[in-house]
PDB file of N, CA and C in Angstrom:
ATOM      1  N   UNK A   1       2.922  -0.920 -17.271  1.00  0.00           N
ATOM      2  CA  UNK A   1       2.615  -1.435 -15.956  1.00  0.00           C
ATOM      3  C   UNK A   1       1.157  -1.873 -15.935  1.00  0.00           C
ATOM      4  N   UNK A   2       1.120  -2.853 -15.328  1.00  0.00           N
ATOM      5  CA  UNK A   2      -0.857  -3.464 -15.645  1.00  0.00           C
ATOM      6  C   UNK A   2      -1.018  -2.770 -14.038  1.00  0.00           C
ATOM      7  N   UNK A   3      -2.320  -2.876 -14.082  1.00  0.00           N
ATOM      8  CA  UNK A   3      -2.552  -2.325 -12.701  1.00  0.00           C
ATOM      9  C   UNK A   3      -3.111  -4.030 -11.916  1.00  0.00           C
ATOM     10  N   UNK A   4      -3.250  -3.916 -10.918  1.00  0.00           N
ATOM     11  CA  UNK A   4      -3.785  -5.383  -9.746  1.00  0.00           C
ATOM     12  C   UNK A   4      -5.218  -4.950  -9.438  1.00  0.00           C
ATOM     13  N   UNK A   5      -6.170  -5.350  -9.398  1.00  0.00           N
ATOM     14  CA  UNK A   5      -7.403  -4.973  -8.463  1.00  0.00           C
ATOM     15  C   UNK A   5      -6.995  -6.181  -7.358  1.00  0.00           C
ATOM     16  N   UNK A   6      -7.240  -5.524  -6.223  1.00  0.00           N
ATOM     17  CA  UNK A   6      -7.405  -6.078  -4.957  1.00  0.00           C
ATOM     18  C   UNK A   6      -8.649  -6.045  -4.339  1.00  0.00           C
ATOM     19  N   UNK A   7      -9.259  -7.498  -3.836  1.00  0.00           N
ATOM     20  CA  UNK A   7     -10.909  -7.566  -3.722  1.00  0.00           C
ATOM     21  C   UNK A   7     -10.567  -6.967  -1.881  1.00  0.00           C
ATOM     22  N   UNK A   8     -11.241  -6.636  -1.223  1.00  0.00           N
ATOM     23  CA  UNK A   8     -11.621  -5.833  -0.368  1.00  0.00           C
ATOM     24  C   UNK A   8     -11.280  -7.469   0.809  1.00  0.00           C
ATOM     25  N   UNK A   9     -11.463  -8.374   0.202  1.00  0.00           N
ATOM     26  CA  UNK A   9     -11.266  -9.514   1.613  1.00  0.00           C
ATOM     27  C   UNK A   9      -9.556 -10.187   1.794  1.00  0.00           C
ATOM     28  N   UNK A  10      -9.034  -9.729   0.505  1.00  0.00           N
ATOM     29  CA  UNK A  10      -7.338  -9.846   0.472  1.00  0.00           C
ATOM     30  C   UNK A  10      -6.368  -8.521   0.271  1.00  0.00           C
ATOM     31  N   UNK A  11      -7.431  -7.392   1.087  1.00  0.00           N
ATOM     32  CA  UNK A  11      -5.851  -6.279   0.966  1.00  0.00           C
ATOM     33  C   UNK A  11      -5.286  -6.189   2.345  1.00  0.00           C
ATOM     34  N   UNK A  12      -4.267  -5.815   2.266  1.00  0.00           N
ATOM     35  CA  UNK A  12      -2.995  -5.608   3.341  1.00  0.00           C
ATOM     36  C   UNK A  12      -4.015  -4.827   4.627  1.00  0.00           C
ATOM     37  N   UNK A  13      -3.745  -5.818   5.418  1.00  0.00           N
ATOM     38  CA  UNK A  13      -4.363  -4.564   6.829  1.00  0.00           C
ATOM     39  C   UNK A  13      -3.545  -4.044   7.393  1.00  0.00           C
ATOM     40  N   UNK A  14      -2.206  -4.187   7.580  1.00  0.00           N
ATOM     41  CA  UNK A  14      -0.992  -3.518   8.106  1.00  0.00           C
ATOM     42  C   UNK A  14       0.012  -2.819   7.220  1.00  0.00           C
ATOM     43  N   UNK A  15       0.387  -1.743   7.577  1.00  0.00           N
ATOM     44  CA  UNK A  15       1.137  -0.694   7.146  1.00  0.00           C
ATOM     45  C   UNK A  15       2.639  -1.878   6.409  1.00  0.00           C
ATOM     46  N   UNK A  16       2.855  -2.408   7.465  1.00  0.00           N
ATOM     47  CA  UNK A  16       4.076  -2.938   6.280  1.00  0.00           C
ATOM     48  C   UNK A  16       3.953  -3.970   5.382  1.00  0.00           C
ATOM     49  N   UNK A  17       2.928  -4.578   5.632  1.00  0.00           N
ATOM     50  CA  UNK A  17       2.284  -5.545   4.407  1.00  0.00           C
ATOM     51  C   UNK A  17       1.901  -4.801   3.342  1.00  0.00           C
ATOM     52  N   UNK A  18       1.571  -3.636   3.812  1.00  0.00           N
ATOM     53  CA  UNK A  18       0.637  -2.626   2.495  1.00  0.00           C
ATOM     54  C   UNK A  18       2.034  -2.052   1.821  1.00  0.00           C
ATOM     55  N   UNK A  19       2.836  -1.927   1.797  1.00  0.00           N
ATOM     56  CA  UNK A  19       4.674  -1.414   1.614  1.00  0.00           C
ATOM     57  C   UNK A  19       5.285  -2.673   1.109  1.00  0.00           C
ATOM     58  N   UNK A  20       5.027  -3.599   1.553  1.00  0.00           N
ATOM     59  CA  UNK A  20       5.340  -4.781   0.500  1.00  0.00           C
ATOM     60  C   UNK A  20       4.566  -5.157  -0.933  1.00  0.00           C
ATOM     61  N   UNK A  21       3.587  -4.633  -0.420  1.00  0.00           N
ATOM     62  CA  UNK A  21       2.236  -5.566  -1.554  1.00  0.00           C
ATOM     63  C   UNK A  21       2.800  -4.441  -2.795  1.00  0.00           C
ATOM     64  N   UNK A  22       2.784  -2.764  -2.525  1.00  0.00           N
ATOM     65  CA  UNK A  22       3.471  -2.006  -2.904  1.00  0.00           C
ATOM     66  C   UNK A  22       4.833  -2.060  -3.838  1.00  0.00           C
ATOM     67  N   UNK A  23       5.587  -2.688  -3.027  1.00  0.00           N
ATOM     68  CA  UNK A  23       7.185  -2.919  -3.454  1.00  0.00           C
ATOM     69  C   UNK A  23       7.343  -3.434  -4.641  1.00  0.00           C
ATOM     70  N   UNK A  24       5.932  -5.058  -4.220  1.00  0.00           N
ATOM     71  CA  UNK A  24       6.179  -5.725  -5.216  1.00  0.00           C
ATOM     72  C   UNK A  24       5.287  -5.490  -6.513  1.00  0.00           C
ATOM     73  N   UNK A  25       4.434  -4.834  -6.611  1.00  0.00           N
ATOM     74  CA  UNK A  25       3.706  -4.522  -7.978  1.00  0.00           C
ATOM     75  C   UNK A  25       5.239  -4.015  -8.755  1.00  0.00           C
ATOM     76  N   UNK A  26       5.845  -3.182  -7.850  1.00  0.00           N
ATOM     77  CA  UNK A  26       6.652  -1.811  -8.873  1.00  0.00           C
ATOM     78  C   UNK A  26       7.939  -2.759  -9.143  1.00  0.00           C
ATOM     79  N   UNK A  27       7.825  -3.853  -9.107  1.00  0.00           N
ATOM     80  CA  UNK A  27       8.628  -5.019  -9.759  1.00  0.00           C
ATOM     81  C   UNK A  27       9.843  -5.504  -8.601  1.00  0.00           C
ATOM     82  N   UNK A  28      10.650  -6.033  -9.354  1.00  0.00           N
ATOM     83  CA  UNK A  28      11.965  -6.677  -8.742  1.00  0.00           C
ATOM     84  C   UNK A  28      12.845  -5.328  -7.895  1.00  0.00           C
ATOM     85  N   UNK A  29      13.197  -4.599  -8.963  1.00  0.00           N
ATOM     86  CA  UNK A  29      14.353  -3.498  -8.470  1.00  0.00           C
ATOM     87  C   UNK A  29      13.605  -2.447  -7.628  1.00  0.00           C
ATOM     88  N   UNK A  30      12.650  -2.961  -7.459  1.00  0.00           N
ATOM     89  CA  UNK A  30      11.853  -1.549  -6.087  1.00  0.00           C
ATOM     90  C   UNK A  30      12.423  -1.735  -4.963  1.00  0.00           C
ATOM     91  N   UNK A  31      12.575  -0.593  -3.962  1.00  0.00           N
ATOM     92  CA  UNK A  31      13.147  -0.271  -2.834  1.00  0.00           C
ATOM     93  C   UNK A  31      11.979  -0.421  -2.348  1.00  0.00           C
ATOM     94  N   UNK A  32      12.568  -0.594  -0.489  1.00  0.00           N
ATOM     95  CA  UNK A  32      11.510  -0.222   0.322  1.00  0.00           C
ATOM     96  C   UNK A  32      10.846   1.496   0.619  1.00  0.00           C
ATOM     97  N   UNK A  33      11.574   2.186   0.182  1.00  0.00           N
ATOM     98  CA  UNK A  33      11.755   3.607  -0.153  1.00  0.00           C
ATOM     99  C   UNK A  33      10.721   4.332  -1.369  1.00  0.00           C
ATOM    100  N   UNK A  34      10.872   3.173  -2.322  1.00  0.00           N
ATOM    101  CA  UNK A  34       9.676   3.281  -3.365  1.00  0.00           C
ATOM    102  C   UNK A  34       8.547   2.725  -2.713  1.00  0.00           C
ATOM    103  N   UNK A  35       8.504   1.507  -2.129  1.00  0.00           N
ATOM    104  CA  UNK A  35       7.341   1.345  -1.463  1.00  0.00           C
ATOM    105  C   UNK A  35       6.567   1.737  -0.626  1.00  0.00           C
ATOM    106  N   UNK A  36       7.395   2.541   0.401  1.00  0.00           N
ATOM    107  CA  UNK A  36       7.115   3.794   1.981  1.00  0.00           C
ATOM    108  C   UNK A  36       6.100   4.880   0.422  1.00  0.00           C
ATOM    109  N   UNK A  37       6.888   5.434  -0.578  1.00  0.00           N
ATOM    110  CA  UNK A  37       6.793   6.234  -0.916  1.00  0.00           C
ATOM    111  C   UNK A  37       4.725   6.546  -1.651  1.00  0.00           C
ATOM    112  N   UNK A  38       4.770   5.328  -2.221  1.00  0.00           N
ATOM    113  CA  UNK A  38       3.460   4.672  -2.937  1.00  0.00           C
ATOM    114  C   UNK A  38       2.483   4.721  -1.955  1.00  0.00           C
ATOM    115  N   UNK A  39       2.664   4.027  -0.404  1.00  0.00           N
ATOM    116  CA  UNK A  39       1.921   4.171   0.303  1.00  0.00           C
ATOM    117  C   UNK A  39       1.548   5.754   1.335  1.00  0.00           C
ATOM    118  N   UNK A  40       2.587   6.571   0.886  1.00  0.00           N
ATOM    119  CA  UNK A  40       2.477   7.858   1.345  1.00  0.00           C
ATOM    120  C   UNK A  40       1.760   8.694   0.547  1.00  0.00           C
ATOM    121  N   UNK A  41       1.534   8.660  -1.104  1.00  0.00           N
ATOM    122  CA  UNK A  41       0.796   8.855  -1.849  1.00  0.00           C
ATOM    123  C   UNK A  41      -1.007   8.503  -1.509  1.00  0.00           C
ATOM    124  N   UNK A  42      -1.258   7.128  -1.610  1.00  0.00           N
ATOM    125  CA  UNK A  42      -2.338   7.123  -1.713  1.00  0.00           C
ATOM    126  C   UNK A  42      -2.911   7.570  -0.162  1.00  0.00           C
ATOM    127  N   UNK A  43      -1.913   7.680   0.794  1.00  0.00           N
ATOM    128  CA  UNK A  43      -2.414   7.904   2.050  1.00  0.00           C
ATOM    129  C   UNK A  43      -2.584   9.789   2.069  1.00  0.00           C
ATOM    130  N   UNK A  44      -2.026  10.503   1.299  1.00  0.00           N
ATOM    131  CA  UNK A  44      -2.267  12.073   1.138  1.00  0.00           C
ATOM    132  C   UNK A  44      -3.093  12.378   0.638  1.00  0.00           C
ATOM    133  N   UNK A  45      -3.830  11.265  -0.815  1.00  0.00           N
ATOM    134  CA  UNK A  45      -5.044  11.091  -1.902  1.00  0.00           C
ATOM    135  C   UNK A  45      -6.126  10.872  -0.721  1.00  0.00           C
ATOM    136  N   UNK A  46      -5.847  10.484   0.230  1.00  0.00           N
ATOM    137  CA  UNK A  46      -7.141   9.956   1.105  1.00  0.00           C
ATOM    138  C   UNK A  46      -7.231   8.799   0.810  1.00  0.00           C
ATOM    139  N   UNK A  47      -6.976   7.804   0.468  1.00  0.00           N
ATOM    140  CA  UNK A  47      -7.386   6.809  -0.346  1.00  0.00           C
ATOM    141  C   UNK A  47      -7.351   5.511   0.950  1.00  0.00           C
ATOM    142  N   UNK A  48      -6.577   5.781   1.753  1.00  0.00           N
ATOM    143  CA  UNK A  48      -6.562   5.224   2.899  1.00  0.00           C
ATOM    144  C   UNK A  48      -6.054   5.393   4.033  1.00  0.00           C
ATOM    145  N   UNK A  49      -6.334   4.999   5.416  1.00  0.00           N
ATOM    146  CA  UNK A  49      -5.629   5.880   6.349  1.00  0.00           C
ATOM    147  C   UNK A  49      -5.165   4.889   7.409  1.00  0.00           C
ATOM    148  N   UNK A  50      -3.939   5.462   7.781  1.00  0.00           N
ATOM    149  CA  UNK A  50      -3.130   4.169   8.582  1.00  0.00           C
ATOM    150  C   UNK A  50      -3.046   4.750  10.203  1.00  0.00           C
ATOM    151  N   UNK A  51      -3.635   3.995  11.018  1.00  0.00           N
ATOM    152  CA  UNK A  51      -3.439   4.266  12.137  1.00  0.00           C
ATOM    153  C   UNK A  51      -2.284   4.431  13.370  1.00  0.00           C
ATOM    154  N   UNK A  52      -1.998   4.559  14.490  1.00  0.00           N
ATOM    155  CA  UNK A  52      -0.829   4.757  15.189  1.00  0.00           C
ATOM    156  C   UNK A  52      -0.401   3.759  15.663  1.00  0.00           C
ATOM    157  N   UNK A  53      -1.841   2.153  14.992  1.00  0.00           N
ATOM    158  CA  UNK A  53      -0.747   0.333  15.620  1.00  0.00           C
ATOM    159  C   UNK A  53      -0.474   0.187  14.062  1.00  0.00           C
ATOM    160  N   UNK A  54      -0.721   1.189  12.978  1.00  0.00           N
ATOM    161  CA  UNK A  54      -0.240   0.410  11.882  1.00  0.00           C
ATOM    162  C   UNK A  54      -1.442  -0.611  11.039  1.00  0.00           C
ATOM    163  N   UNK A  55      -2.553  -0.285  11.334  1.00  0.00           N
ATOM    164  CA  UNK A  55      -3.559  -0.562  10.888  1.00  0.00           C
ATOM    165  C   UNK A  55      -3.815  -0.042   9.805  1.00  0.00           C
ATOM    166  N   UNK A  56      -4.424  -0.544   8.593  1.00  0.00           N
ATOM    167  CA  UNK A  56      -4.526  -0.271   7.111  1.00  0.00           C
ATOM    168  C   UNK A  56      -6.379   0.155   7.451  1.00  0.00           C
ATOM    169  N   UNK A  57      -6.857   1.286   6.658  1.00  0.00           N
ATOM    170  CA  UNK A  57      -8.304   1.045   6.878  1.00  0.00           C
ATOM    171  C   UNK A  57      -8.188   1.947   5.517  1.00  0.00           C
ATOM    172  N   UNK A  58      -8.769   1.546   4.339  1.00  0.00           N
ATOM    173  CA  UNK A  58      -9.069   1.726   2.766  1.00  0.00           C
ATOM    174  C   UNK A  58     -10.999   2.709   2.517  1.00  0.00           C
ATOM    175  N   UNK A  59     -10.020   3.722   1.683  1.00  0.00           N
ATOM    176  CA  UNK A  59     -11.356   4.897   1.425  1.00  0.00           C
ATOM    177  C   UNK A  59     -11.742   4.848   0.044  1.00  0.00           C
ATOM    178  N   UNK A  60     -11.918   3.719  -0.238  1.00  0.00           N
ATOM    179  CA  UNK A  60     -11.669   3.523  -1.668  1.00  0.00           C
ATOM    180  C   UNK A  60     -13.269   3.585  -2.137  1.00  0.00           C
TER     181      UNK A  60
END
């Protein structure tokens, strides 16, 4: 798996854009389930924190 760097002026600001952007790294046969899942990860890491409109805000 290669990893993506994402520059800070093109990452996902919304929770389900950030679940797509997600989906699609982990290829074709990813679920939205794998993708909920990825973004529940880095959101327990701290790594970013999603607000109650669904706002993306990155602790990177």
């Amino acid at each position: 798996m290669t990893t993506e760097v994402v520059s800070p002026k093109n990452r996902p600001k919304k929770k389900t854009t950030m679940v797509s952007h997600a989906k699609s790294s982990l290829g074709k046969s990813a679920t939205d389930k794998q993708g909920e899942a990825v973004v529940e990860e880095l959101r327990k890491a701290k790594k970013l924190v999603i607000d109650e409109k669904g706002a993306v805000t990155y602790r990177i």
